[in-house]
Protein backbone atom coordinates (compact mmCIF):
# COMPACT_ATOMS: atom_id res chain seq x y z
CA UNK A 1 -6.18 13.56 -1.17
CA UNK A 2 -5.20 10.14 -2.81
CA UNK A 3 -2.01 8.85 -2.41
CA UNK A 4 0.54 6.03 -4.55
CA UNK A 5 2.25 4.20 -2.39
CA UNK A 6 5.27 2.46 -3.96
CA UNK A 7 6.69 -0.71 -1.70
CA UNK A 8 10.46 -1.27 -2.31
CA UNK A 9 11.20 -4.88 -0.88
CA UNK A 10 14.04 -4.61 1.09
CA UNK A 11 14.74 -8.25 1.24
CA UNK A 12 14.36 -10.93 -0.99
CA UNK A 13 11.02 -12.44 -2.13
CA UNK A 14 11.56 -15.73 -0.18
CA UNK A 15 12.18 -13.96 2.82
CA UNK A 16 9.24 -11.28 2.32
CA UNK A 17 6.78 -14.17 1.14
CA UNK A 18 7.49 -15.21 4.54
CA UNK A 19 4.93 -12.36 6.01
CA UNK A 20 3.16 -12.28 2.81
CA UNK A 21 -0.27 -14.01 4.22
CA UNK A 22 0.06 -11.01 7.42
CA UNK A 23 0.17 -8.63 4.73
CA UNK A 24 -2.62 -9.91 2.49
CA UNK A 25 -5.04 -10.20 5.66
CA UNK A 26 -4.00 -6.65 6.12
CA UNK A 27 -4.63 -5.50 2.54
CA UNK A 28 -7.82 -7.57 2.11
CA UNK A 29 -9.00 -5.55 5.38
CA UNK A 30 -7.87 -2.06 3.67
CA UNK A 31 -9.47 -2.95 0.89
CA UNK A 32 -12.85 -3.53 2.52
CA UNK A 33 -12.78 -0.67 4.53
CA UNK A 34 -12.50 1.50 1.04
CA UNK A 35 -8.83 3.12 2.28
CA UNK A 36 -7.31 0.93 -0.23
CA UNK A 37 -8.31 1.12 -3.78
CA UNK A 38 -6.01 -0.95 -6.06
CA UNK A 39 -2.91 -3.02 -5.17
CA UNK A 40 -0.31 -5.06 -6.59
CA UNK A 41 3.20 -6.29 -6.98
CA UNK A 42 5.11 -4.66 -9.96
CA UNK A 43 5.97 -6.34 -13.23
CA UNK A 44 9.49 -7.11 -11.82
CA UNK A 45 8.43 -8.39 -8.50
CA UNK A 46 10.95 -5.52 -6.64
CA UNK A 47 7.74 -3.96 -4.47
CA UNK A 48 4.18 -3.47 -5.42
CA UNK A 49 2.10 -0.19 -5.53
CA UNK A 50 -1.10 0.53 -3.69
CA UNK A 51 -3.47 3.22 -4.39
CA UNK A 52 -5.41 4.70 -1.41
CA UNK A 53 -8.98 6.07 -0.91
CA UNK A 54 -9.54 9.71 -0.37
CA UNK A 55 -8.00 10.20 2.82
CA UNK A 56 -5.32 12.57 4.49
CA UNK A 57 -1.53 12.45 4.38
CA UNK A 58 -1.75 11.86 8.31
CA UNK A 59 -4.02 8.76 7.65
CA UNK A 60 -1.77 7.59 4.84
CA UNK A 61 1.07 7.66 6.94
CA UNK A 62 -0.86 5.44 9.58
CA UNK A 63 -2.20 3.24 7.03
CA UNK A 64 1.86 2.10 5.62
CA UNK A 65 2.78 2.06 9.52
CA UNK A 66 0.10 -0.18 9.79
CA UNK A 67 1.13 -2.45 7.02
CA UNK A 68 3.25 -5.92 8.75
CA UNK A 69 5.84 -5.77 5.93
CA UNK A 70 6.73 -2.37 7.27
CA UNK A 71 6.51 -3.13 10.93
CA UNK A 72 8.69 -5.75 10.21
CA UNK A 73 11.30 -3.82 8.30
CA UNK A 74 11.11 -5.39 4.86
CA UNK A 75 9.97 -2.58 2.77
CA UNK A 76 10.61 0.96 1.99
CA UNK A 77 7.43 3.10 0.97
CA UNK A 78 7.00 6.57 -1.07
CA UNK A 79 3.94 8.35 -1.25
CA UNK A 80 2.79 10.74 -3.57
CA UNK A 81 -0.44 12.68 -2.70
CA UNK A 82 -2.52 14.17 -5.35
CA UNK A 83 -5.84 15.88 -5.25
CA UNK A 84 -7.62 13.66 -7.60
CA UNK A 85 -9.49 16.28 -9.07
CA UNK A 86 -10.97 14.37 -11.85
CA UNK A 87 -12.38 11.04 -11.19
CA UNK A 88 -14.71 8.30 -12.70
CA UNK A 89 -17.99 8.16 -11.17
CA UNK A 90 -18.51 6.67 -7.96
CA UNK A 91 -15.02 7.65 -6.15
């Protein structure tokens, strides 16, 4: 399964830029490992959206507990699993 996961910052960006470099370390390691495939703040700057690897709704779960914006209670995540039954070559 792949999974969108919309960030909804519960705080304003001043105060969320705050752990912003914690979170990019974090992301830039997600990335690397292949969990994370694409990421980025929305047009608006209210949250951003990440797009996992292939990887199970227990994992996904892990990976957003994982994430130092959440463990430090500034966003609110979705996720939406999907099977991602048609890809482009090489995922």
């Amino acid at each position: 399964m792949f999974h969108v996961l919309t960030l909804t910052y519960l705080q304003p960006l001043d105060v969320i830029d705050k752990t912003r470099p914690a979170h990019l370390d974090w992301l830039k390691g997600e990335v690397d490992a292949g969990r994370i495939l694409l990421a980025g703040r929305v047009e608006d700057q209210s949250g951003a959206e990440l797009i996992s690897g292939d990887m199970s709704a227990d994992d996904a779960d892990a990976l957003i507990e994982a994430d130092p914006y959440q463990q430090a209670g500034l966003v609110r995540y979705e996720r939406v699993s999907f099977n991602g039954a048609f890809r482009a070559p090489g995922l």
